[in-house]
N, C-alpha and C. Protein backbone atom coordinates (compact mmCIF):
# COMPACT_ATOMS: atom_id res chain seq x y z
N UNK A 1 2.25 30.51 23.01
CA UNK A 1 1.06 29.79 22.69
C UNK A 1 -0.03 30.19 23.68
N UNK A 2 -0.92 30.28 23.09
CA UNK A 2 -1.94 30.63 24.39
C UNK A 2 -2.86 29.57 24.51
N UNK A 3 -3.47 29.53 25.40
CA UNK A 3 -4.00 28.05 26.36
C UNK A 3 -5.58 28.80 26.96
N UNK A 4 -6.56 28.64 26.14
CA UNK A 4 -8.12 29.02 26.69
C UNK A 4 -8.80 28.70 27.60
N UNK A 5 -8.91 29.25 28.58
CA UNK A 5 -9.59 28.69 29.74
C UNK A 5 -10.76 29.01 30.09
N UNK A 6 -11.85 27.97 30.01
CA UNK A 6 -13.34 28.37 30.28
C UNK A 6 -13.74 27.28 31.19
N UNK A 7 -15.14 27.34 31.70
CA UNK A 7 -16.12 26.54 32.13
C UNK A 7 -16.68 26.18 32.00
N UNK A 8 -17.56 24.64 32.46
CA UNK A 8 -18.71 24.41 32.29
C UNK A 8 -19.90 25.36 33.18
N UNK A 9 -21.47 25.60 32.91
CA UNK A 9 -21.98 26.90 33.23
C UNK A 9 -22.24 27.25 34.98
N UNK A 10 -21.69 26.01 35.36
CA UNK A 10 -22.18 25.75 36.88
C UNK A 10 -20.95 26.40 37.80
N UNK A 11 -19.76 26.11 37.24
CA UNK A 11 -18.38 26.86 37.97
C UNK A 11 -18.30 27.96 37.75
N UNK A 12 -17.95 28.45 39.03
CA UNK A 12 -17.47 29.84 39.54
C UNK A 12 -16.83 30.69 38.63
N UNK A 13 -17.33 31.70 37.70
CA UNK A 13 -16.29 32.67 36.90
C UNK A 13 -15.06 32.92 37.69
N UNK A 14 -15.12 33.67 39.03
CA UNK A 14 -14.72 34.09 39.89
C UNK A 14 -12.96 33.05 40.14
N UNK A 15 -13.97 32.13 40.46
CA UNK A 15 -12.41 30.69 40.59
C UNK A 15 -11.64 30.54 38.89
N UNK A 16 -12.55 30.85 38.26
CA UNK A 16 -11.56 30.57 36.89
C UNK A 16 -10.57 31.76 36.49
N UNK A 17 -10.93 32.59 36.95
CA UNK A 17 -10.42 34.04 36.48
C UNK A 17 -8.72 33.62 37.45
N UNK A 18 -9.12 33.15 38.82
CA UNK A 18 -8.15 32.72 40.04
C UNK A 18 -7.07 31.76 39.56
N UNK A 19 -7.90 30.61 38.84
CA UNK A 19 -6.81 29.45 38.42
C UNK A 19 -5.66 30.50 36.95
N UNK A 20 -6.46 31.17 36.11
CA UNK A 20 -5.93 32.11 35.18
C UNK A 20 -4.44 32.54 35.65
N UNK A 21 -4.85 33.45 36.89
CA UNK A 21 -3.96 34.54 37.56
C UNK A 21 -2.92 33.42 37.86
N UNK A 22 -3.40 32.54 38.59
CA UNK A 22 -2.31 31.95 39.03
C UNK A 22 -1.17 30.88 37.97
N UNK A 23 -1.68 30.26 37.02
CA UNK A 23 -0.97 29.56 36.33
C UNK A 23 -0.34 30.56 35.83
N UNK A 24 -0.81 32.35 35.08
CA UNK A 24 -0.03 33.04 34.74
C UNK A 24 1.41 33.59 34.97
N UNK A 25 1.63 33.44 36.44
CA UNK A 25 2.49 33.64 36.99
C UNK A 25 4.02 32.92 36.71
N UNK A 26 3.78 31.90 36.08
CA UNK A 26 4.35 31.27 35.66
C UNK A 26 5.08 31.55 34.61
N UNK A 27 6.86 31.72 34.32
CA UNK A 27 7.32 32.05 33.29
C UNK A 27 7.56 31.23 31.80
N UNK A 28 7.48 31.80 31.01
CA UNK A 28 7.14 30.23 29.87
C UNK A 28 6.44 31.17 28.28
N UNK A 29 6.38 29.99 27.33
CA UNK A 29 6.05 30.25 26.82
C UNK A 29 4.39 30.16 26.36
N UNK A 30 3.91 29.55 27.36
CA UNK A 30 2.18 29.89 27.53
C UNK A 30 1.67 31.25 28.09
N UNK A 31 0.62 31.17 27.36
CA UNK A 31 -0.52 32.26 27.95
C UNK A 31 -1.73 32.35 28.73
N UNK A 32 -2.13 32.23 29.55
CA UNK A 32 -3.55 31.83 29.93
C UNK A 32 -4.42 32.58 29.77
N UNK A 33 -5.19 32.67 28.65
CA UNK A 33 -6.37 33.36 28.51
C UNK A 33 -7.43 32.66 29.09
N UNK A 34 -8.42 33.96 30.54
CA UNK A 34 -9.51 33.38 30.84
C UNK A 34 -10.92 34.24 30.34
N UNK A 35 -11.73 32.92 29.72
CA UNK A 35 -13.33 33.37 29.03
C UNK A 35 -14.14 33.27 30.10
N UNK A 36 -15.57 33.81 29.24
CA UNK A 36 -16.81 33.24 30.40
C UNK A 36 -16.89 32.33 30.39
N UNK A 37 -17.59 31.45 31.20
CA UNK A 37 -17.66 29.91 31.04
C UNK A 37 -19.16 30.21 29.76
N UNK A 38 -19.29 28.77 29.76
CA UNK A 38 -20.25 28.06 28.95
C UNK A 38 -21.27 28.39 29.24
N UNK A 39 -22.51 28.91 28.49
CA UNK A 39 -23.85 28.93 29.00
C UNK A 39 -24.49 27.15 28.72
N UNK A 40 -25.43 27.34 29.31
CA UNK A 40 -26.02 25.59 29.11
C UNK A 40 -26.38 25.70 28.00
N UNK A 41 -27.07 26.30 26.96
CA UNK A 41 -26.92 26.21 25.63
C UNK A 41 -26.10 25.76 24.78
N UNK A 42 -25.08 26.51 25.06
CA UNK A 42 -23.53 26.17 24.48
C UNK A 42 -23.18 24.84 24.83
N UNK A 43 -23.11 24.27 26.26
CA UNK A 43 -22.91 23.59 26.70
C UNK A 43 -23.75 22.01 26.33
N UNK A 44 -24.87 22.58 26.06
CA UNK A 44 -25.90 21.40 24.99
C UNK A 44 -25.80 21.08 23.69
N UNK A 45 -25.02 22.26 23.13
CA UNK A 45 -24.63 21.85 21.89
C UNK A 45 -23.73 20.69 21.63
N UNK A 46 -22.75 20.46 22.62
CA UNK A 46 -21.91 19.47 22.62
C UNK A 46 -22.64 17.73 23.24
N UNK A 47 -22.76 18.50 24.31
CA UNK A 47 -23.05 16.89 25.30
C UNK A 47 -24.61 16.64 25.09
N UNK A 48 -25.57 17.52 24.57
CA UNK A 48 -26.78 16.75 24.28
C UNK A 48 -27.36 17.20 25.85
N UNK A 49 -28.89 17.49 25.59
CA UNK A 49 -30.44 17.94 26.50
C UNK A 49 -30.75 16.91 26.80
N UNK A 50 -29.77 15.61 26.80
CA UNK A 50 -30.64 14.46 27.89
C UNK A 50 -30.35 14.22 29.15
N UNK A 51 -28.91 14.96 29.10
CA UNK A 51 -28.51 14.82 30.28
C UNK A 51 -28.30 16.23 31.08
N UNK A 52 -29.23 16.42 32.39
CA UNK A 52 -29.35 17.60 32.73
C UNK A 52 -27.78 18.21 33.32
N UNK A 53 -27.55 18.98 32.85
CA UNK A 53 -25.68 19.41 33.79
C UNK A 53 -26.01 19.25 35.01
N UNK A 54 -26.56 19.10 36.28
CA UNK A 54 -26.17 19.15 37.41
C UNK A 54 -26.38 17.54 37.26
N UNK A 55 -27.13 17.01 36.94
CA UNK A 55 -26.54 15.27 37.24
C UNK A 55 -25.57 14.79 36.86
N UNK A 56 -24.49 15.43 35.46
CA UNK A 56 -23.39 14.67 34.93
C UNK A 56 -22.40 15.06 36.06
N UNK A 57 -21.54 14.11 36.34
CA UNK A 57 -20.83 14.15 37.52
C UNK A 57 -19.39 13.79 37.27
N UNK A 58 -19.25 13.53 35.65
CA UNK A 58 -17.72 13.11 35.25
C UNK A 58 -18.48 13.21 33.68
N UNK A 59 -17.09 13.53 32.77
CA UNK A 59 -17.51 12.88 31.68
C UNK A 59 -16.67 12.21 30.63
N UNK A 60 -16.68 11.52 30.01
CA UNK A 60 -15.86 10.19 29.34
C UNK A 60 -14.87 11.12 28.28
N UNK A 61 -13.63 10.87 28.14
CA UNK A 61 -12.40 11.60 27.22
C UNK A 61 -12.89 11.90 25.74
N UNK A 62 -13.87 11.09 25.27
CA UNK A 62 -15.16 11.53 24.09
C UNK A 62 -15.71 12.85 24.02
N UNK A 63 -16.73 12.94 25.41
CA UNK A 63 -17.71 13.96 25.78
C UNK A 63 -16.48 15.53 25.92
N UNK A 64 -15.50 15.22 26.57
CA UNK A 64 -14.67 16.44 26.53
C UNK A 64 -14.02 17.02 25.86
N UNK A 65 -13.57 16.37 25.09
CA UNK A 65 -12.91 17.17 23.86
C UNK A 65 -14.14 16.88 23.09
N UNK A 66 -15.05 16.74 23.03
CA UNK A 66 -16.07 17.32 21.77
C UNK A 66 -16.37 18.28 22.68
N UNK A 67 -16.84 18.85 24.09
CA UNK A 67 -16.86 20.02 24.44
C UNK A 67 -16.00 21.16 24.06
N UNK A 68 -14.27 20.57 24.05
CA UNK A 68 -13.37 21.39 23.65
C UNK A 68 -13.62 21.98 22.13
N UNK A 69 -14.05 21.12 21.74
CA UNK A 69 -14.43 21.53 20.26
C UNK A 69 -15.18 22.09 19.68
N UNK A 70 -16.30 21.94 20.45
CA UNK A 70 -17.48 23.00 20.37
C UNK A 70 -16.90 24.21 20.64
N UNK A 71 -16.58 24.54 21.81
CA UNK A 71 -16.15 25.87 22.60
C UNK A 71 -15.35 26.61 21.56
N UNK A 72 -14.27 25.54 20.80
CA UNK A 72 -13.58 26.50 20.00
C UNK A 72 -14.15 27.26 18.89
N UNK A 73 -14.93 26.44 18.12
CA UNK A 73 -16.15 26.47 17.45
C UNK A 73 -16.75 28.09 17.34
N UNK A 74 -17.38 27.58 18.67
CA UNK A 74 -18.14 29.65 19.26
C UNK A 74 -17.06 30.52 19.14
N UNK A 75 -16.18 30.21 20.28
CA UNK A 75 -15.68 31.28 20.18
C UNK A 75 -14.92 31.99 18.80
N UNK A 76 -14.55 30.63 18.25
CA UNK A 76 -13.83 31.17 16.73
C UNK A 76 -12.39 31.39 17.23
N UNK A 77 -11.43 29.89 17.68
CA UNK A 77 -10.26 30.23 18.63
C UNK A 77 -10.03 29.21 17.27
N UNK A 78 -8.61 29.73 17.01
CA UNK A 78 -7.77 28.72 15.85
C UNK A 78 -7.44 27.44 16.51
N UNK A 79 -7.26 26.38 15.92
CA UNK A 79 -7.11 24.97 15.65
C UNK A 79 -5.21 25.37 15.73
């Protein structure tokens, strides 16, 4: 099964590519595929231009999986 790993646009590519490598290591039947993160565009498509990304500081189990859902969305990752 493979398991998509991206960002919101503010985190480190660099650290995600890191968390990737490392969960990979792991024997199993997952995969860790790592993407670019999110541009704020993308990232507005989901959570809405009212709230600027550097002030959201958490966001409610709602707001994230409709992010997840968006993301899959773009990228065109199967359900």
């Amino acid at each position: 099964m493979n398991v998509y790993l991206t960002s919101t646009p503010e985190f480190s590519p660099d650290v995600l590519n890191e968390v990737a490598l490392i969960l990979g290591q792991t024997q199993g039947e997952l995969e860790f595929i790592s993407s670019n993160p999110m541009t704020v565009q993308q990232f507005n498509l989901s959570i809405g231009e009212l709230n600027p990304i550097d002030a959201i500081e958490s966001l409610s189990f709602d707001e994230f999986f409709g992010l997840c859902s968006t993301y899959r969305v773009i990228k065109e990752i199967p359900v």
